[in-house]
PDB file of N, CA and C in Angstrom:
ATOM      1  N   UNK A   1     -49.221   5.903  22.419  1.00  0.00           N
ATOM      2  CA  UNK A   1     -48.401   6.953  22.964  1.00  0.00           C
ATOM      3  C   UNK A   1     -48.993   8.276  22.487  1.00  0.00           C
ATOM      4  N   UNK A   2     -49.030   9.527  23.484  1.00  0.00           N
ATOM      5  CA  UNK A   2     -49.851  10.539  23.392  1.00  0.00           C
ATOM      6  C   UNK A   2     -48.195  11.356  22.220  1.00  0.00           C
ATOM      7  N   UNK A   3     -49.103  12.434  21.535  1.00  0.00           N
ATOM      8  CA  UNK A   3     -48.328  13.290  20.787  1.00  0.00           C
ATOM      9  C   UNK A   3     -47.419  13.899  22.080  1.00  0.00           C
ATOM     10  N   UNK A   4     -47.432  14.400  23.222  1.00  0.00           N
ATOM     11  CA  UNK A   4     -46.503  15.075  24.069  1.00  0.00           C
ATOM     12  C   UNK A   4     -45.461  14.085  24.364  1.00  0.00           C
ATOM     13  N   UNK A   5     -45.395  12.845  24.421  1.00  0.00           N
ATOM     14  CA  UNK A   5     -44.572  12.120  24.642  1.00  0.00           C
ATOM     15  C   UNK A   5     -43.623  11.668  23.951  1.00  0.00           C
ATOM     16  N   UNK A   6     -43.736  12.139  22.140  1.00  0.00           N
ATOM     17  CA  UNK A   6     -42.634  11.193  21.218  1.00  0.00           C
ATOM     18  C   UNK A   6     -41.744  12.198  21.710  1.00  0.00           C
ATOM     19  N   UNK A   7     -41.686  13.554  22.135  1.00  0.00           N
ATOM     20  CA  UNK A   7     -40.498  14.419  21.920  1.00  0.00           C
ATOM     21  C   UNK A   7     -39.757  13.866  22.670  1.00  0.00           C
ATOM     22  N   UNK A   8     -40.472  13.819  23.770  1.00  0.00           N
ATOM     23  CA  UNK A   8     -39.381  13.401  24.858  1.00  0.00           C
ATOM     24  C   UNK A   8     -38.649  12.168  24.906  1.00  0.00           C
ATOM     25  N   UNK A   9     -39.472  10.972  24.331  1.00  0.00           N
ATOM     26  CA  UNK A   9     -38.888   9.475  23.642  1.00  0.00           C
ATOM     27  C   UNK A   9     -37.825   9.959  22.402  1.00  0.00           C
ATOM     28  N   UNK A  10     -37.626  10.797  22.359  1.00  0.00           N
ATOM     29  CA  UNK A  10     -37.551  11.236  20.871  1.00  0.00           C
ATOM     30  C   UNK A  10     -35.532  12.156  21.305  1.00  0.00           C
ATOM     31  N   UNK A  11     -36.149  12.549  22.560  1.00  0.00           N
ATOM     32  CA  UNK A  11     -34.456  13.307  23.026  1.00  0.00           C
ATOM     33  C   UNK A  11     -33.816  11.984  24.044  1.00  0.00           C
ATOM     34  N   UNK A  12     -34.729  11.606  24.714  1.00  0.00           N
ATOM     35  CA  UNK A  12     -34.058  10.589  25.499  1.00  0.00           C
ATOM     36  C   UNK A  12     -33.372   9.519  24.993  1.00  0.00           C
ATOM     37  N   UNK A  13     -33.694   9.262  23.835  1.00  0.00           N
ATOM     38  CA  UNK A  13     -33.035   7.723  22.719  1.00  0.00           C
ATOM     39  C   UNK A  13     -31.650   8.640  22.422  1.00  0.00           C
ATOM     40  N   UNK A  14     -32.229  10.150  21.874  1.00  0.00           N
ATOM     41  CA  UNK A  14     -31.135  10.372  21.068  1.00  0.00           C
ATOM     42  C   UNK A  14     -29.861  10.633  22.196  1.00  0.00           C
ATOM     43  N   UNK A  15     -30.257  11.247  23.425  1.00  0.00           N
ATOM     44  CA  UNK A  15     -29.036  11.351  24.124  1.00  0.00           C
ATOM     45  C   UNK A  15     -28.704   9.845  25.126  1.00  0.00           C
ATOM     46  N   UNK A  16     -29.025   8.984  24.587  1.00  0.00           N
ATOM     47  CA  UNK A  16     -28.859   7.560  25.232  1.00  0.00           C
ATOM     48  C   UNK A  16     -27.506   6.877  23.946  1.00  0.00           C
ATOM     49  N   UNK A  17     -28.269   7.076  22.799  1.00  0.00           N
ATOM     50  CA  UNK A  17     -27.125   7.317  21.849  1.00  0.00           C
ATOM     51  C   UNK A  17     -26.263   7.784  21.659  1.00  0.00           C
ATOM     52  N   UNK A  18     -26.016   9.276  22.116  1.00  0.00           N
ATOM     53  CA  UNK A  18     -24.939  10.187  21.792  1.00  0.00           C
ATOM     54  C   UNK A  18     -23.895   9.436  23.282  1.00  0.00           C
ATOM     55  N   UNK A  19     -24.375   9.069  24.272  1.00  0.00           N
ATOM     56  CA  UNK A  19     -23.701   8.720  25.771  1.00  0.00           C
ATOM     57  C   UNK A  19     -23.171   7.204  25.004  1.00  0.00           C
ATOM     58  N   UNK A  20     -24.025   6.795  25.063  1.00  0.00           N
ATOM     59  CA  UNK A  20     -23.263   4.989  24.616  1.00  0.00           C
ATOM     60  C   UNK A  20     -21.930   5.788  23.380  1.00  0.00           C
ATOM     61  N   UNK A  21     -22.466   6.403  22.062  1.00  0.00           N
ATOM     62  CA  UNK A  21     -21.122   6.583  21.131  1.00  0.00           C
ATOM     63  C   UNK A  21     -20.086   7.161  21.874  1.00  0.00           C
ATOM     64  N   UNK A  22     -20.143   8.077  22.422  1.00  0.00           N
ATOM     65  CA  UNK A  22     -19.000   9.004  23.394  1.00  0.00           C
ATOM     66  C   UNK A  22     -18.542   8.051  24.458  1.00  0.00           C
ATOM     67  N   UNK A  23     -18.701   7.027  25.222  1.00  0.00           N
ATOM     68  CA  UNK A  23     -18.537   6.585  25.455  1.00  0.00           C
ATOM     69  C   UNK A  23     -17.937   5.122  24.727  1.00  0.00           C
ATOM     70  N   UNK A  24     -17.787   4.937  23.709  1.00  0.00           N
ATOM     71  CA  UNK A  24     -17.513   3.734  23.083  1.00  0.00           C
ATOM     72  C   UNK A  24     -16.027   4.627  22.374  1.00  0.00           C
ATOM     73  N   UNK A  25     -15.845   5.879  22.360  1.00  0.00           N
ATOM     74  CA  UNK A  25     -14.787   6.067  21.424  1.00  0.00           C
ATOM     75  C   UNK A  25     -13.719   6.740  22.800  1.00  0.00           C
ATOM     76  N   UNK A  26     -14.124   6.900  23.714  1.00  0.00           N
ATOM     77  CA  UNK A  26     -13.399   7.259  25.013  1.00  0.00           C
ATOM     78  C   UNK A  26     -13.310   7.032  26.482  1.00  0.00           C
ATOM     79  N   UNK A  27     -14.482   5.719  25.998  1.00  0.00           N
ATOM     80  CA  UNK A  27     -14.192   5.015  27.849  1.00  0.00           C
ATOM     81  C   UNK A  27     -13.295   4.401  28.082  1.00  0.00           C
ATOM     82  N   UNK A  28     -13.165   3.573  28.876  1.00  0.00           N
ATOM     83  CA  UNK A  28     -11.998   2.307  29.425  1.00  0.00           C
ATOM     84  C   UNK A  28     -11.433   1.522  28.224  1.00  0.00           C
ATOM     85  N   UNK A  29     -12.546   0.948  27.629  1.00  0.00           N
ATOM     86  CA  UNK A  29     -12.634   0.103  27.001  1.00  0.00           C
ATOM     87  C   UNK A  29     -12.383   0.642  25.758  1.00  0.00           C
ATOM     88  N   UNK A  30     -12.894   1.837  25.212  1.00  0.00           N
ATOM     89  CA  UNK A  30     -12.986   2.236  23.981  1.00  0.00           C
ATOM     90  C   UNK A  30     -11.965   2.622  22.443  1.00  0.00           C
ATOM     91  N   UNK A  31     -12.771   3.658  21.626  1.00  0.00           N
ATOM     92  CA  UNK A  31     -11.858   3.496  20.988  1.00  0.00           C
ATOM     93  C   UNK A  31     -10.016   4.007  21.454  1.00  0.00           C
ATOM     94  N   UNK A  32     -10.082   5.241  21.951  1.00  0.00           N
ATOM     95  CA  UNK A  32      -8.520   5.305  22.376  1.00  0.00           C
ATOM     96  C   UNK A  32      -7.961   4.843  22.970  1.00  0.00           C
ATOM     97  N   UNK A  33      -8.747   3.922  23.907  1.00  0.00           N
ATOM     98  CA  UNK A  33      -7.758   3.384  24.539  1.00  0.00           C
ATOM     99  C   UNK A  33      -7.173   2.121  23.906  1.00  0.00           C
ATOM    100  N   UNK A  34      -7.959   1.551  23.045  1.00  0.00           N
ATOM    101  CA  UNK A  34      -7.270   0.787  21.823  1.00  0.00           C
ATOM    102  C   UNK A  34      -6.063   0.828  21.663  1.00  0.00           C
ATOM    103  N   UNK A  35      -6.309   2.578  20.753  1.00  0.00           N
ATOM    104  CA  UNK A  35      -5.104   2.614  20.417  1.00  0.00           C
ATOM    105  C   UNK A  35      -3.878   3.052  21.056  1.00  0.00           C
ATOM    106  N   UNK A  36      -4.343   3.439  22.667  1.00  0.00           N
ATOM    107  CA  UNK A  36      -3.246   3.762  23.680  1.00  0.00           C
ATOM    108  C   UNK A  36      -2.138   2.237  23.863  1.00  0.00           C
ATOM    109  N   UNK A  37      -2.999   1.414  24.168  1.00  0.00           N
ATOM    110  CA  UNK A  37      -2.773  -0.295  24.111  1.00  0.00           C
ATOM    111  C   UNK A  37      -1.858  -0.783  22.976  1.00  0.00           C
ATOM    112  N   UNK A  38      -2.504  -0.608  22.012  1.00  0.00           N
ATOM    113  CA  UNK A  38      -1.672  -0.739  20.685  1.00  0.00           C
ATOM    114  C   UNK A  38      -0.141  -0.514  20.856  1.00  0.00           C
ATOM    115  N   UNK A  39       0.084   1.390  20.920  1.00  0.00           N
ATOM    116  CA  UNK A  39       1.061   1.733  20.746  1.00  0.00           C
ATOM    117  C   UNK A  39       2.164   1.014  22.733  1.00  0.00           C
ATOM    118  N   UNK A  40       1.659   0.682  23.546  1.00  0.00           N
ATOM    119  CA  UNK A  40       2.205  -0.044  24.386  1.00  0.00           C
ATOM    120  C   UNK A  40       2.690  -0.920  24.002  1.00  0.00           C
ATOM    121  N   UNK A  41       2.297  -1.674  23.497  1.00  0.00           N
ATOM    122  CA  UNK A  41       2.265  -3.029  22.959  1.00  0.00           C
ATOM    123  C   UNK A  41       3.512  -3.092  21.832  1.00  0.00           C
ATOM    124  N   UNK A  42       3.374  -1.975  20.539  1.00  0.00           N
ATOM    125  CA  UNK A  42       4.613  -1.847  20.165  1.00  0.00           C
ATOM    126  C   UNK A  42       6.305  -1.526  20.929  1.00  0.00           C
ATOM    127  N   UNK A  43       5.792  -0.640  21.651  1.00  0.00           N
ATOM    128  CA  UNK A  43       7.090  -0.408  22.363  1.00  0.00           C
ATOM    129  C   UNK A  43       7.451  -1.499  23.282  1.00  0.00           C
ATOM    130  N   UNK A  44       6.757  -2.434  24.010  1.00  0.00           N
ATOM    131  CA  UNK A  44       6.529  -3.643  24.806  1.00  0.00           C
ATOM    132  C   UNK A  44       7.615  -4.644  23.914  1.00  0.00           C
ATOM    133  N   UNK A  45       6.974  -4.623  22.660  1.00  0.00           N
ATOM    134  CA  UNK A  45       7.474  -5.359  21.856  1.00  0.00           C
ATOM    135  C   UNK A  45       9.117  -5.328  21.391  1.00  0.00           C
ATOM    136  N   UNK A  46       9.290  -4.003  20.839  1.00  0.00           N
ATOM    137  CA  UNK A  46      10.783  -3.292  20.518  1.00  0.00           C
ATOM    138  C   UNK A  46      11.278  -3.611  21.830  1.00  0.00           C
ATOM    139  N   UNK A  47      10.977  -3.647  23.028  1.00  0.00           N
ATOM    140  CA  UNK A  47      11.727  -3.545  24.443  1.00  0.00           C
ATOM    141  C   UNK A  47      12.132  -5.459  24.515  1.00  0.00           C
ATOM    142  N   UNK A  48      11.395  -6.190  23.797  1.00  0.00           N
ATOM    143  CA  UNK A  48      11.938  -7.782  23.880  1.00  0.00           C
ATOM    144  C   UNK A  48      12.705  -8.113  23.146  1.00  0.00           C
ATOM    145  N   UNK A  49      12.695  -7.517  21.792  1.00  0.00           N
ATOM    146  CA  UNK A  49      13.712  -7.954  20.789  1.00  0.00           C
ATOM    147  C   UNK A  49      15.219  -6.970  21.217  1.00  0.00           C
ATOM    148  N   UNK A  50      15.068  -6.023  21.904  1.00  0.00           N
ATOM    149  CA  UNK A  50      16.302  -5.070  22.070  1.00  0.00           C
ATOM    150  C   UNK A  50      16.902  -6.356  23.370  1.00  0.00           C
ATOM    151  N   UNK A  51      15.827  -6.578  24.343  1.00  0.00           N
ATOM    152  CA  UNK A  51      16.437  -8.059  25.428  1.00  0.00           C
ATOM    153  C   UNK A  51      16.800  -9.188  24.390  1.00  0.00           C
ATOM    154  N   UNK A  52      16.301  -9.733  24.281  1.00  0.00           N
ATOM    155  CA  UNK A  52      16.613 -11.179  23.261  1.00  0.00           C
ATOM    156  C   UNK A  52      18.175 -10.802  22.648  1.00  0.00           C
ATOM    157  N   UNK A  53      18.348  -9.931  21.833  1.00  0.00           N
ATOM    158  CA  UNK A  53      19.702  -9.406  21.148  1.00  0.00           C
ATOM    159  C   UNK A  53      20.557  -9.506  22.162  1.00  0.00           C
ATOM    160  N   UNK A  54      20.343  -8.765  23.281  1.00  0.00           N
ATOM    161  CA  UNK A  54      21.268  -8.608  24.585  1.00  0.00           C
ATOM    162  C   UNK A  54      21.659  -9.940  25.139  1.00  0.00           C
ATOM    163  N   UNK A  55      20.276 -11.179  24.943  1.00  0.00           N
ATOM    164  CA  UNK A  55      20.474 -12.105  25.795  1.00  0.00           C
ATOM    165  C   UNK A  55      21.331 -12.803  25.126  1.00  0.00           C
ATOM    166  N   UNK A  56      21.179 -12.643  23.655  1.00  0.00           N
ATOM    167  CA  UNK A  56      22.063 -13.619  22.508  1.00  0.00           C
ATOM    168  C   UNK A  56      23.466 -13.221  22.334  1.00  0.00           C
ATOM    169  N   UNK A  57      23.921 -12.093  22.829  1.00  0.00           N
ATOM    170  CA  UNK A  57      25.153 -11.467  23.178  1.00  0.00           C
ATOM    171  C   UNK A  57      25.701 -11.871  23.990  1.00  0.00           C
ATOM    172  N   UNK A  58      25.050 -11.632  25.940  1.00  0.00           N
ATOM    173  CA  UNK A  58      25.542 -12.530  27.267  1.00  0.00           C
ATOM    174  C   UNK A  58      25.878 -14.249  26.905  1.00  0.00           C
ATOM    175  N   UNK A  59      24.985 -14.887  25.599  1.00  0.00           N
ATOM    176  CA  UNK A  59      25.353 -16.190  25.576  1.00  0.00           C
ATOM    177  C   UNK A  59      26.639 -16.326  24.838  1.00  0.00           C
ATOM    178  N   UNK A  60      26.536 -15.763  23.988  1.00  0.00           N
ATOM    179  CA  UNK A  60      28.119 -15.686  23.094  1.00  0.00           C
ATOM    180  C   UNK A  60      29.037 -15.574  23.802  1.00  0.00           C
ATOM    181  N   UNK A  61      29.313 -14.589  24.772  1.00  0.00           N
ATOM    182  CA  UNK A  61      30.221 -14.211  25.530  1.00  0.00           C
ATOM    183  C   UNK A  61      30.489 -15.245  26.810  1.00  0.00           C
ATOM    184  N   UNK A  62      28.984 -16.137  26.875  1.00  0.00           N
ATOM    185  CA  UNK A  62      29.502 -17.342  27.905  1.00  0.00           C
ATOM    186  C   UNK A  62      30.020 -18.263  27.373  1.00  0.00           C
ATOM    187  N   UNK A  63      29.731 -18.744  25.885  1.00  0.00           N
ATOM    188  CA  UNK A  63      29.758 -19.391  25.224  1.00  0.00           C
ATOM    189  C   UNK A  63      31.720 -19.771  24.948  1.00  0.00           C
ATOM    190  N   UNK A  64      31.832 -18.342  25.401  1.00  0.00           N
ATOM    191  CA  UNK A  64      33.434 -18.298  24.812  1.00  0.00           C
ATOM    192  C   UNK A  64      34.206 -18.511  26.039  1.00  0.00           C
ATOM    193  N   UNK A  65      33.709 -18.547  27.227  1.00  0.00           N
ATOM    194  CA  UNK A  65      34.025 -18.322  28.289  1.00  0.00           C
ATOM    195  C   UNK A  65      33.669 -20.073  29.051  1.00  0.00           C
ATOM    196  N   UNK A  66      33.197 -20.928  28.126  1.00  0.00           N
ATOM    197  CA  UNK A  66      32.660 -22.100  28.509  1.00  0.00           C
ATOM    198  C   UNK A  66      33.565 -23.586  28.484  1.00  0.00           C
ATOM    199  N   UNK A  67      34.348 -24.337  29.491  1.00  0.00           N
ATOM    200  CA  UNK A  67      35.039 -25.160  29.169  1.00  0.00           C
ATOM    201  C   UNK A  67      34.876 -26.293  27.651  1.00  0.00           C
ATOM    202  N   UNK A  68      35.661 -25.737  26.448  1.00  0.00           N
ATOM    203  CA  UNK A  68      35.147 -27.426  25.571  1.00  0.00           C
ATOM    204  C   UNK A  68      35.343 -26.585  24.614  1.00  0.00           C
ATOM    205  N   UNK A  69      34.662 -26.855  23.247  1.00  0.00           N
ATOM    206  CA  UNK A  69      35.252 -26.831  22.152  1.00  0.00           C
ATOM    207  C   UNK A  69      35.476 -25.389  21.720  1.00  0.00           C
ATOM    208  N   UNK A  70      34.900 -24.308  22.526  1.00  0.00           N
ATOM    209  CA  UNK A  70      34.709 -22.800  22.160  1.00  0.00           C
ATOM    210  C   UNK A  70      35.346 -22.316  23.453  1.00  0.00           C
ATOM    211  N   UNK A  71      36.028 -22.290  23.535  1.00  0.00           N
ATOM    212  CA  UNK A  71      36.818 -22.008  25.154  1.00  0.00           C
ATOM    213  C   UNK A  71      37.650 -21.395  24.420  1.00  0.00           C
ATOM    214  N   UNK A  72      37.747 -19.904  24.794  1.00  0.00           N
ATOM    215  CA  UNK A  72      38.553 -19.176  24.202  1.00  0.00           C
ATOM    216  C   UNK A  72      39.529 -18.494  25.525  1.00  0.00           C
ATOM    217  N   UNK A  73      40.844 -18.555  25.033  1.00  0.00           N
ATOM    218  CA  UNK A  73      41.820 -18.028  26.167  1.00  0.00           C
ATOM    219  C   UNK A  73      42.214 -16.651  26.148  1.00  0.00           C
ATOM    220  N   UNK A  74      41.980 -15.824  25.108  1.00  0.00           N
ATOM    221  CA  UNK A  74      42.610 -14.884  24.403  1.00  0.00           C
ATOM    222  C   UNK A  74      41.391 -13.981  25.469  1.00  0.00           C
ATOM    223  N   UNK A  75      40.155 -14.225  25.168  1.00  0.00           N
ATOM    224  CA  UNK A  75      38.853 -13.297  25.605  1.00  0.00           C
ATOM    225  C   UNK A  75      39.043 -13.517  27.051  1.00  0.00           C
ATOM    226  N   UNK A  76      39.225 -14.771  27.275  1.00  0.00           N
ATOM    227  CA  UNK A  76      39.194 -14.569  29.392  1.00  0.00           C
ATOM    228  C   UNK A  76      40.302 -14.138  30.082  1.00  0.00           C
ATOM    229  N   UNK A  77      41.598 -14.035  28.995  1.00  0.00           N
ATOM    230  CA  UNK A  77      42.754 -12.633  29.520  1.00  0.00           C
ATOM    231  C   UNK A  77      42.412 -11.816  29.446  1.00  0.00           C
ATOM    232  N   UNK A  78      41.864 -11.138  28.288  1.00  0.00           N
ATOM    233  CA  UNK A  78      41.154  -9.727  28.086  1.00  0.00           C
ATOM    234  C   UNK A  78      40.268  -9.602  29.717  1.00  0.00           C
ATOM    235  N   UNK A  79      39.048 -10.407  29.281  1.00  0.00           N
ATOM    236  CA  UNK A  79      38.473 -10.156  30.474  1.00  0.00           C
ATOM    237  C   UNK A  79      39.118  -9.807  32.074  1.00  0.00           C
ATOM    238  N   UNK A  80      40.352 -10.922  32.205  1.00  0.00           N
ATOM    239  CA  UNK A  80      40.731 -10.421  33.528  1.00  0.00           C
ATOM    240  C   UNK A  80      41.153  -9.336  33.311  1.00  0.00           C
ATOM    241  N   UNK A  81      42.354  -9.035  32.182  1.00  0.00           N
ATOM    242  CA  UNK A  81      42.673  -7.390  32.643  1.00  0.00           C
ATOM    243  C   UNK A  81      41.441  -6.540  32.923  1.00  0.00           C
ATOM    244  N   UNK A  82      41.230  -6.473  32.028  1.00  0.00           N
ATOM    245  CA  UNK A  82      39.839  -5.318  31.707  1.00  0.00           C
ATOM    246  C   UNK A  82      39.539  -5.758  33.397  1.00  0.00           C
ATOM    247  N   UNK A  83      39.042  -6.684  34.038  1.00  0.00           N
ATOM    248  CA  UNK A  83      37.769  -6.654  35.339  1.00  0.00           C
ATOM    249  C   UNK A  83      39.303  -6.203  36.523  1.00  0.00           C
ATOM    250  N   UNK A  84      40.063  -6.727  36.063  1.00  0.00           N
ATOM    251  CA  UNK A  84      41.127  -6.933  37.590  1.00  0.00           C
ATOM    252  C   UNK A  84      42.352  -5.048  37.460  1.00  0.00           C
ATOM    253  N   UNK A  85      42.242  -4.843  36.161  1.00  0.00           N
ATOM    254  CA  UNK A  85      42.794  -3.313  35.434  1.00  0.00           C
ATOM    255  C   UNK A  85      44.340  -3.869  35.582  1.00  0.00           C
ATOM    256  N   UNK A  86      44.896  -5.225  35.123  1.00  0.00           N
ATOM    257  CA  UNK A  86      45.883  -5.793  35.032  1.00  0.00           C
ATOM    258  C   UNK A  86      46.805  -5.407  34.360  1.00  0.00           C
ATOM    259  N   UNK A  87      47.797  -4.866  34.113  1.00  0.00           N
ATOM    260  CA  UNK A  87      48.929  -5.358  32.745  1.00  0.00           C
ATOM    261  C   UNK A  87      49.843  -5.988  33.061  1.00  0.00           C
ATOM    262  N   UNK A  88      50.605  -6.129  31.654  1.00  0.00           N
ATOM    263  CA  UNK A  88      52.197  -6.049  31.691  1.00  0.00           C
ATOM    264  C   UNK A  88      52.684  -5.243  31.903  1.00  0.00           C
ATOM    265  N   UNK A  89      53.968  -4.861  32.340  1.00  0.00           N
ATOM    266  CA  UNK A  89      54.777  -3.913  32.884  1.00  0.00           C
ATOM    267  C   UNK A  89      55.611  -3.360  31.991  1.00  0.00           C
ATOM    268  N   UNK A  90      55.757  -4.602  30.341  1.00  0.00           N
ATOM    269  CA  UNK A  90      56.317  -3.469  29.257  1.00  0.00           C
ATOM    270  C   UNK A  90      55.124  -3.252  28.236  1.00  0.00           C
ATOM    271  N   UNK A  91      53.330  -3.379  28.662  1.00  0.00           N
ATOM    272  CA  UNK A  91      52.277  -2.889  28.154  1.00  0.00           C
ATOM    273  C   UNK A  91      52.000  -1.634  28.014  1.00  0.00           C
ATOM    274  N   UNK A  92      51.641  -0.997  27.344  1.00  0.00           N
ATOM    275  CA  UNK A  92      51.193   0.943  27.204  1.00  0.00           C
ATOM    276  C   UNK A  92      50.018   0.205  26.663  1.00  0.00           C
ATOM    277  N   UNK A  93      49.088   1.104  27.955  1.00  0.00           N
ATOM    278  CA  UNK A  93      48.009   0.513  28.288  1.00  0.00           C
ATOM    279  C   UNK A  93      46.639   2.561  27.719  1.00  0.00           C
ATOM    280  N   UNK A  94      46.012   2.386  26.929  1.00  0.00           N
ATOM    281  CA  UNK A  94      45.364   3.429  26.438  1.00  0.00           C
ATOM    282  C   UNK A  94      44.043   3.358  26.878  1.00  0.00           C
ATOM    283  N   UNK A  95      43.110   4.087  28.065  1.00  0.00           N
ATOM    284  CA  UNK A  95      42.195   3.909  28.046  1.00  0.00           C
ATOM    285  C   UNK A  95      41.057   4.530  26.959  1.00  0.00           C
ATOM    286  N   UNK A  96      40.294   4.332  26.128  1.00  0.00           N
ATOM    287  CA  UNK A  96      39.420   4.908  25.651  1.00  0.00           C
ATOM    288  C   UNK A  96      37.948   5.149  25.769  1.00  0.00           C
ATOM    289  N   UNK A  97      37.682   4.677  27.411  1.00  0.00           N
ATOM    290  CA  UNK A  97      36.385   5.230  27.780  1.00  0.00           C
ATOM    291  C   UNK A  97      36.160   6.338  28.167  1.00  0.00           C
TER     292      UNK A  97
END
């Protein structure tokens, strides 16, 4: 290789390098988007356990609502008033929503 040529071997590596690193810490793939992914992924996560809690709640509440040994009568009066806006007629009835 002639002396006029390392320079130019010499900028072309280095900006082949500087493109691949800049590219490895901000392409598609790279580093931020890592950590864009990451922090998805946490909130992804918090968003299943906040469902799961909810789902373990809807079961309780069927649970009580279920013919047999947990069959509760007290909760599926509640429930009708509350869904049907039922009372008694010597009830004083307080809404607090």
């Amino acid at each position: 290789m002639s002396k006029h040529g390392a320079p130019l071997l010499t900028i072309g590596l280095g900006a082949a390098i500087l493109y691949l690193g800049a590219h490895a810490v901000t392409g598609r793939q790279g580093l931020v988007a890592y950590v864009d992914l990451q922090a998805q992924e946490r909130v992804l996560q918090e968003r299943v356990a906040e469902l799961a809690a909810e789902e373990a709640a809807l079961q309780a509440r069927a649970a009580r609502l279920t013919p047999g040994e947990s069959f509760d009568r007290d909760y599926l009066e509640e429930r009708a008033r509350i869904t049907l806006a039922a009372g008694d007629s010597e009830e004083i009835v307080f809404d607090l929503n």
